[in-house]
Protein backbone atom coordinates (compact mmCIF):
# COMPACT_ATOMS: atom_id res chain seq x y z
CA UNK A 1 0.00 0.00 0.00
CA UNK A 2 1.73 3.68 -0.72
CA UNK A 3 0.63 6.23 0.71
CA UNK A 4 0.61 9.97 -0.84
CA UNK A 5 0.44 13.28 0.60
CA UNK A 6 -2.29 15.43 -0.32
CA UNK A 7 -1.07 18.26 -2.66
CA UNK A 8 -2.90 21.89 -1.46
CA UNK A 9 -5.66 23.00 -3.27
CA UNK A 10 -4.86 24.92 -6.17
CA UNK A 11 -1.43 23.48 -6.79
CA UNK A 12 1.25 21.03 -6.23
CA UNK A 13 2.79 20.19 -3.15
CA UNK A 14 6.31 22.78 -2.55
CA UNK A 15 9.39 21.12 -1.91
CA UNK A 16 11.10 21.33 1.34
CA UNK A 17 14.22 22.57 0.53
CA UNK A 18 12.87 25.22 -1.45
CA UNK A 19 10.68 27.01 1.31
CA UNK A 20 14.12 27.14 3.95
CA UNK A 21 15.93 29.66 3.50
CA UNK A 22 19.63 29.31 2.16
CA UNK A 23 22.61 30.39 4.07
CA UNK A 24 23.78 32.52 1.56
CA UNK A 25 20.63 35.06 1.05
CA UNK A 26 21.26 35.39 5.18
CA UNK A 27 24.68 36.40 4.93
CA UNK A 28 23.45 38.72 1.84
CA UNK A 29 20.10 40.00 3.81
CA UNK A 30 22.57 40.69 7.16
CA UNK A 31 25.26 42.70 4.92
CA UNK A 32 22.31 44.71 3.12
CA UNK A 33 20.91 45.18 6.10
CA UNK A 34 24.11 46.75 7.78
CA UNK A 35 25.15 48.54 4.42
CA UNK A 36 21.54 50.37 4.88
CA UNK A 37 22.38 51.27 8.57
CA UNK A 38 25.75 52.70 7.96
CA UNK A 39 23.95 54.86 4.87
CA UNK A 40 21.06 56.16 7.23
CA UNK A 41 24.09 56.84 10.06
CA UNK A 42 26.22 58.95 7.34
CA UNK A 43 23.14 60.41 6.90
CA UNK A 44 22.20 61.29 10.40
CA UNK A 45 25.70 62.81 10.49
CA UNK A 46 25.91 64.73 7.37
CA UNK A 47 22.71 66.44 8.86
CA UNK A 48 23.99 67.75 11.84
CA UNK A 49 27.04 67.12 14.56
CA UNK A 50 27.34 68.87 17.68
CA UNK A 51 30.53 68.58 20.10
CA UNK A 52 31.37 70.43 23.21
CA UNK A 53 34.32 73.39 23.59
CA UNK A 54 36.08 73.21 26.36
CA UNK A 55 33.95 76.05 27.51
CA UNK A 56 30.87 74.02 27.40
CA UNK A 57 32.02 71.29 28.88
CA UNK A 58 32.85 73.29 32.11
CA UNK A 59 28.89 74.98 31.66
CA UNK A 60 27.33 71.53 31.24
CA UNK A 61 28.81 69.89 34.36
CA UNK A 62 28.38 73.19 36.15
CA UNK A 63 25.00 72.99 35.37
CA UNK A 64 24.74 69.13 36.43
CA UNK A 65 25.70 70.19 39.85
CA UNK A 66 23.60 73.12 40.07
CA UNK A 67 21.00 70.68 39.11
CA UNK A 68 21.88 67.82 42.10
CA UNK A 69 22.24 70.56 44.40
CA UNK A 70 18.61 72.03 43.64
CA UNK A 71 17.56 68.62 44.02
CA UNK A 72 18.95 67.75 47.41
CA UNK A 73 18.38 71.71 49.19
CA UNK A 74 15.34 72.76 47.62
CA UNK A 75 16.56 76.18 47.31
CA UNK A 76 14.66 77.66 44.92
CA UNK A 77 17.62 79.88 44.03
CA UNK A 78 19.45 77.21 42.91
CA UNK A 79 16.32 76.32 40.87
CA UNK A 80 16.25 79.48 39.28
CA UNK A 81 20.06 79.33 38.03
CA UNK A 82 19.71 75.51 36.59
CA UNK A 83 16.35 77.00 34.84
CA UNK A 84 18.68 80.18 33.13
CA UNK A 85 21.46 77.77 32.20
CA UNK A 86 19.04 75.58 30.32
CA UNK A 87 18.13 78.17 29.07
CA UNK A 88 20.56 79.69 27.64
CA UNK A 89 21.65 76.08 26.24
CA UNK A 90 18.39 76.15 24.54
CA UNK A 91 19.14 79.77 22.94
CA UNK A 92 22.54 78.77 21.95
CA UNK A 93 21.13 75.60 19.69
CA UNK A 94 18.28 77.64 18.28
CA UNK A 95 20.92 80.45 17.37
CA UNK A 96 23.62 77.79 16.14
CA UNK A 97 20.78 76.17 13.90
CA UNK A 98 19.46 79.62 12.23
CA UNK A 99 23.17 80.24 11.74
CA UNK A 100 24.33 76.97 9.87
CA UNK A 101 20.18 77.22 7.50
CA UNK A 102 19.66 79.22 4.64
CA UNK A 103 22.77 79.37 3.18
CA UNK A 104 23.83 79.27 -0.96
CA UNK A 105 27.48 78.49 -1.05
CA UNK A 106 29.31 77.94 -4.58
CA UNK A 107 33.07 77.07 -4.23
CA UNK A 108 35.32 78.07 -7.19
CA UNK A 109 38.62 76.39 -7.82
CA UNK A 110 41.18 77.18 -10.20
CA UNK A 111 42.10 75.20 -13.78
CA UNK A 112 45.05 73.56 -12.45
CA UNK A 113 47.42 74.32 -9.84
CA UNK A 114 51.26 72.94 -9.15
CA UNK A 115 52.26 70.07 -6.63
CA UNK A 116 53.96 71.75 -3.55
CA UNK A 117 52.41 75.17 -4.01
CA UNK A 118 49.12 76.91 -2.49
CA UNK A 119 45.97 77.12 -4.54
CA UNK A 120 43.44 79.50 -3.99
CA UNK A 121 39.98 78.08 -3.08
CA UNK A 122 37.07 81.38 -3.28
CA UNK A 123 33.56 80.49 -2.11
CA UNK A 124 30.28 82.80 -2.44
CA UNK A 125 28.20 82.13 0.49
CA UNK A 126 24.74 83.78 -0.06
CA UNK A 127 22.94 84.55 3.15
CA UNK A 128 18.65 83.39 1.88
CA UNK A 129 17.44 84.15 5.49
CA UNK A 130 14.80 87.30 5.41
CA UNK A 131 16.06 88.69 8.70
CA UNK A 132 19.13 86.55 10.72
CA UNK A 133 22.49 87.23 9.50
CA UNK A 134 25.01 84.57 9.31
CA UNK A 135 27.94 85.08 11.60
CA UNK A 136 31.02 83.28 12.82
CA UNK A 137 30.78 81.12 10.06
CA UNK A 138 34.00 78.46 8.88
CA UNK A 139 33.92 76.37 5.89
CA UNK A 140 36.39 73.07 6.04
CA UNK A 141 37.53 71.21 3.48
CA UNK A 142 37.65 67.38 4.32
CA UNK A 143 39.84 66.28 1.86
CA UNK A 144 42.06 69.13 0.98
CA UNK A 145 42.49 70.08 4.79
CA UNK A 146 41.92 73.52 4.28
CA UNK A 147 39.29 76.11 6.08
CA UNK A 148 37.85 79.74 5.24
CA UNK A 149 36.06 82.09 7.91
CA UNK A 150 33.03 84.33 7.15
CA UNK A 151 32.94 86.83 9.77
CA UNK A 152 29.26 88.11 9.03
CA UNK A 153 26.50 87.79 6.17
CA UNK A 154 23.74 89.97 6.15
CA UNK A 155 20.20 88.75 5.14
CA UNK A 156 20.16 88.75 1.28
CA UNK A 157 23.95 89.61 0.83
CA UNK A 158 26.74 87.78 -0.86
CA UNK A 159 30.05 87.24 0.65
CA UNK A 160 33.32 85.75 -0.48
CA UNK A 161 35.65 84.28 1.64
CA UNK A 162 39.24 82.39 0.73
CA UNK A 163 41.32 79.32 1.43
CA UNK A 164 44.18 78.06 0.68
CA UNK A 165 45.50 74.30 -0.31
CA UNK A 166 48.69 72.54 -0.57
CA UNK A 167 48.80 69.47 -2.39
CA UNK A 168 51.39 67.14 -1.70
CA UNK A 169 50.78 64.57 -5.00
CA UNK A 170 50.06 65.17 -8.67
CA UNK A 171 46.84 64.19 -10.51
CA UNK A 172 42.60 64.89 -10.23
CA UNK A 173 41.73 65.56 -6.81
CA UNK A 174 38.22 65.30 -6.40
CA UNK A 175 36.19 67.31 -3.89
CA UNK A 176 32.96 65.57 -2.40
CA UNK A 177 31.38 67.57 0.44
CA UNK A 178 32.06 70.71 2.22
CA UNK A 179 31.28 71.16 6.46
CA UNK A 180 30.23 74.21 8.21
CA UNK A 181 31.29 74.79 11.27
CA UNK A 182 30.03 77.36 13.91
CA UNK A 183 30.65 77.99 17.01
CA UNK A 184 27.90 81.00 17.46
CA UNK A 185 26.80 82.21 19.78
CA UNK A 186 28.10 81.68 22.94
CA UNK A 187 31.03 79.27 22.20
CA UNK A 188 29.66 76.40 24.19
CA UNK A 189 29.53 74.03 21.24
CA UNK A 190 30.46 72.96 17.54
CA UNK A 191 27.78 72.67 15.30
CA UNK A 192 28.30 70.86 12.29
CA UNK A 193 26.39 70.23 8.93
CA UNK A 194 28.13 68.77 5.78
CA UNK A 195 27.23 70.18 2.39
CA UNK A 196 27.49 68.13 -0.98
CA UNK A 197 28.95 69.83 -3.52
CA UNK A 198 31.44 67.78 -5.99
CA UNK A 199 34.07 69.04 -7.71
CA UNK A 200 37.80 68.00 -8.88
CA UNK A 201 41.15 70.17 -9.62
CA UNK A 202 43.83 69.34 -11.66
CA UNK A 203 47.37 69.64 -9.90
CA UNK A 204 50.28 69.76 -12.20
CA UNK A 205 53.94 68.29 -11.31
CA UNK A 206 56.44 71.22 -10.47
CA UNK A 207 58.74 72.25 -13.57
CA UNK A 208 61.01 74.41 -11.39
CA UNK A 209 63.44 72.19 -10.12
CA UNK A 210 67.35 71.84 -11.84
CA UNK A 211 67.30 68.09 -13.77
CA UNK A 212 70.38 66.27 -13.32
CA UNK A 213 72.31 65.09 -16.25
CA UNK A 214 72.48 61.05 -17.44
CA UNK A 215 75.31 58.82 -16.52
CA UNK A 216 76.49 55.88 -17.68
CA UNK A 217 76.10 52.62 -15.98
CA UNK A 218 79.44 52.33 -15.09
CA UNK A 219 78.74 55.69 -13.10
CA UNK A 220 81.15 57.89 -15.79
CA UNK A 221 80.25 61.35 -17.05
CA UNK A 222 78.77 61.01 -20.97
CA UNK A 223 80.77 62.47 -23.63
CA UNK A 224 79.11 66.09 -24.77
CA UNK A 225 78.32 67.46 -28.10
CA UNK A 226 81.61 68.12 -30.24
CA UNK A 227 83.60 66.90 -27.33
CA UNK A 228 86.72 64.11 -28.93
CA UNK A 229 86.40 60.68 -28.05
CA UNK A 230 90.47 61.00 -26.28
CA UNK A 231 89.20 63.53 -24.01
CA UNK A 232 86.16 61.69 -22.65
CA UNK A 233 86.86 61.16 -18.68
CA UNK A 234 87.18 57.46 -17.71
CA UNK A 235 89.29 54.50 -19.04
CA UNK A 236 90.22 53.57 -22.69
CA UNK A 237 89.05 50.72 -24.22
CA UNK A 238 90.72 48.13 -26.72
CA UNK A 239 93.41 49.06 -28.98
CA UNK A 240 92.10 49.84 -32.19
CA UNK A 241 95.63 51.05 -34.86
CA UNK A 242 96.89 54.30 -35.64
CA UNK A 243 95.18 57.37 -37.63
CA UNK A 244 96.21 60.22 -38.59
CA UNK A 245 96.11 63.55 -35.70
CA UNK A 246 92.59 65.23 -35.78
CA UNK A 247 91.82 68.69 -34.45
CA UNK A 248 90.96 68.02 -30.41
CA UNK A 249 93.22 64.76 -30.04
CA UNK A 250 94.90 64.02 -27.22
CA UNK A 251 98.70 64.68 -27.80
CA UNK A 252 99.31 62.23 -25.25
CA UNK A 253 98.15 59.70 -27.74
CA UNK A 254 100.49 60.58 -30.49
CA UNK A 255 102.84 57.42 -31.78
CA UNK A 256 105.87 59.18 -32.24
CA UNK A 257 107.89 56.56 -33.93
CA UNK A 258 105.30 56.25 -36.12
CA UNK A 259 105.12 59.96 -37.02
CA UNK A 260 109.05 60.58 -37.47
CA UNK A 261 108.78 57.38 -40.29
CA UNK A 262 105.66 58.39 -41.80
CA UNK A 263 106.61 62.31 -41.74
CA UNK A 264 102.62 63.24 -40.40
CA UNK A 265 101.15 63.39 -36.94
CA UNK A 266 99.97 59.81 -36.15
CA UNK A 267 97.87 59.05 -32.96
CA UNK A 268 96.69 55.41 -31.19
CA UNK A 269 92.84 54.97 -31.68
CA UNK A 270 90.86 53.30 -29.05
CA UNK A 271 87.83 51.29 -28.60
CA UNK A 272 84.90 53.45 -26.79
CA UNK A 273 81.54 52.62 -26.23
CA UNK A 274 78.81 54.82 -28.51
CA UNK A 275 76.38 54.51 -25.92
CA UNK A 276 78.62 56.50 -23.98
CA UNK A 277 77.86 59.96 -26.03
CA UNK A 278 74.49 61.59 -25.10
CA UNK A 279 74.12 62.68 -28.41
């Protein structure tokens, strides 16, 4: 007798090992799902980033103990300060954040700059707020390490402030975001927001510097242009015969003998290596 499972209405029956999941789509679904987290976290950062000064880090556990204090007495003076320093925490974000909002900023970069020399970096900041101005304001650079500082912006005004870069290494740098910074109003903290705006410069390789003349392998100055083969620095090579004296020769290399029987000026001619002459 064999017995057979029932198939589901509407279909056939689905095979195990097709409804469990494989190992591999969990190690895929776990790195998607960790790829999506660190997105939404550079996200979350880009937004906004706030660290303490020195300054506010003295305020904020000032005002801790102000708070414990209040807590333990019951003095409603104490009460009263910890109410004005949260306050003026609050004020400080809600001035920091007006500061950092409504901005336009274009950088402009030069064609192309040299390796080992500072390059101008201008940006127009454009202050779109109808009433705040924009003050104690410093644009950073990430990758080119650089920073500008804009003073004060009035609402509906243009500004230009500078930087300079140094590049250390030829090529296409690219540029991919740009951070501002502020400090305002009260120097407690850093606010941070990070701008994307792409862009690339071209650094040349410097053309200043003295090149150095080829040697041979042997480490031996090259012959120069209409320089004589005898009075190339370094050894002689093989024996060759005798010629006849040429304008330039070595007189050390005159054959004597052989110019008192011959009645002309007769030299020794040596082997050299043509891959000795630059030229």
């Amino acid at each position: 007798m064999t017995v057979v499972d029932p198939a589901p209405p509407g279909g056939e029956a689905p095979h195990p090992a097709a409804s469990a999941p494989t190992p591999r789509a969990g190690r895929f679904g776990a790195r998607r799902l960790i790829e999506r987290g660190r997105a939404a976290w550079r996200r979350l950062r880009a937004w906004r980033r706030i660290r303490f000064t020195l300054g506010g880090l003295l305020f904020s556990v000032g005002g801790l103990a102000v708070g414990m204090a209040a807590a333990t007495t019951g003095n409603n003076l104490l009460y009263l300060l910890l109410g004005a320093m949260l306050g003026l925490i609050v004020v400080s974000s809600w001035l920091s954040e007006h500061d950092l909002g409504g901005l336009t900023i274009r950088r402009q970069v030069p064609t192309a700059v040299t390796v080992g020399r500072p390059a101008p970096l201008v940006y127009h900041v454009t202050n779109r707020k109808p009433r705040l101005p924009t003050l104690a304001l410093e644009l950073i650079e990430p990758q080119g390490g650089c920073a500008a500082f804009v003073a004060r912006v009035d609402p509906g005004r243009t500004l230009q402030a500078r930087a300079h870069v140094t590049f250390a290494r030829r090529g296409v740098h690219r540029f991919s975001a740009l951070t501002l910074s502020t400090a305002y109003p009260f120097g407690l903290f850093v606010k941070q927001r990070d701008l994307a705006m792409p862009g690339e410069i071209v650094v040349r390789p410097r053309c200043d510097r003295p090149v150095r003349m080829p040697s041979t392998a042997a480490g031996l100055p090259r012959r120069r242009v209409g320089e004589s083969a005898a009075l190339a620095a370094g050894p002689r090579g093989d024996y060759r015969g005798l010629r006849e004296y040429r304008a330039g020769d070595d007189r050390r290399d005159i054959h004597w003998k052989a110019t008192a029987r011959v009645g002309e000026t007769v030299v020794r001619e040596y082997d050299q290596d043509a891959a000795d002459a630059l030229w």
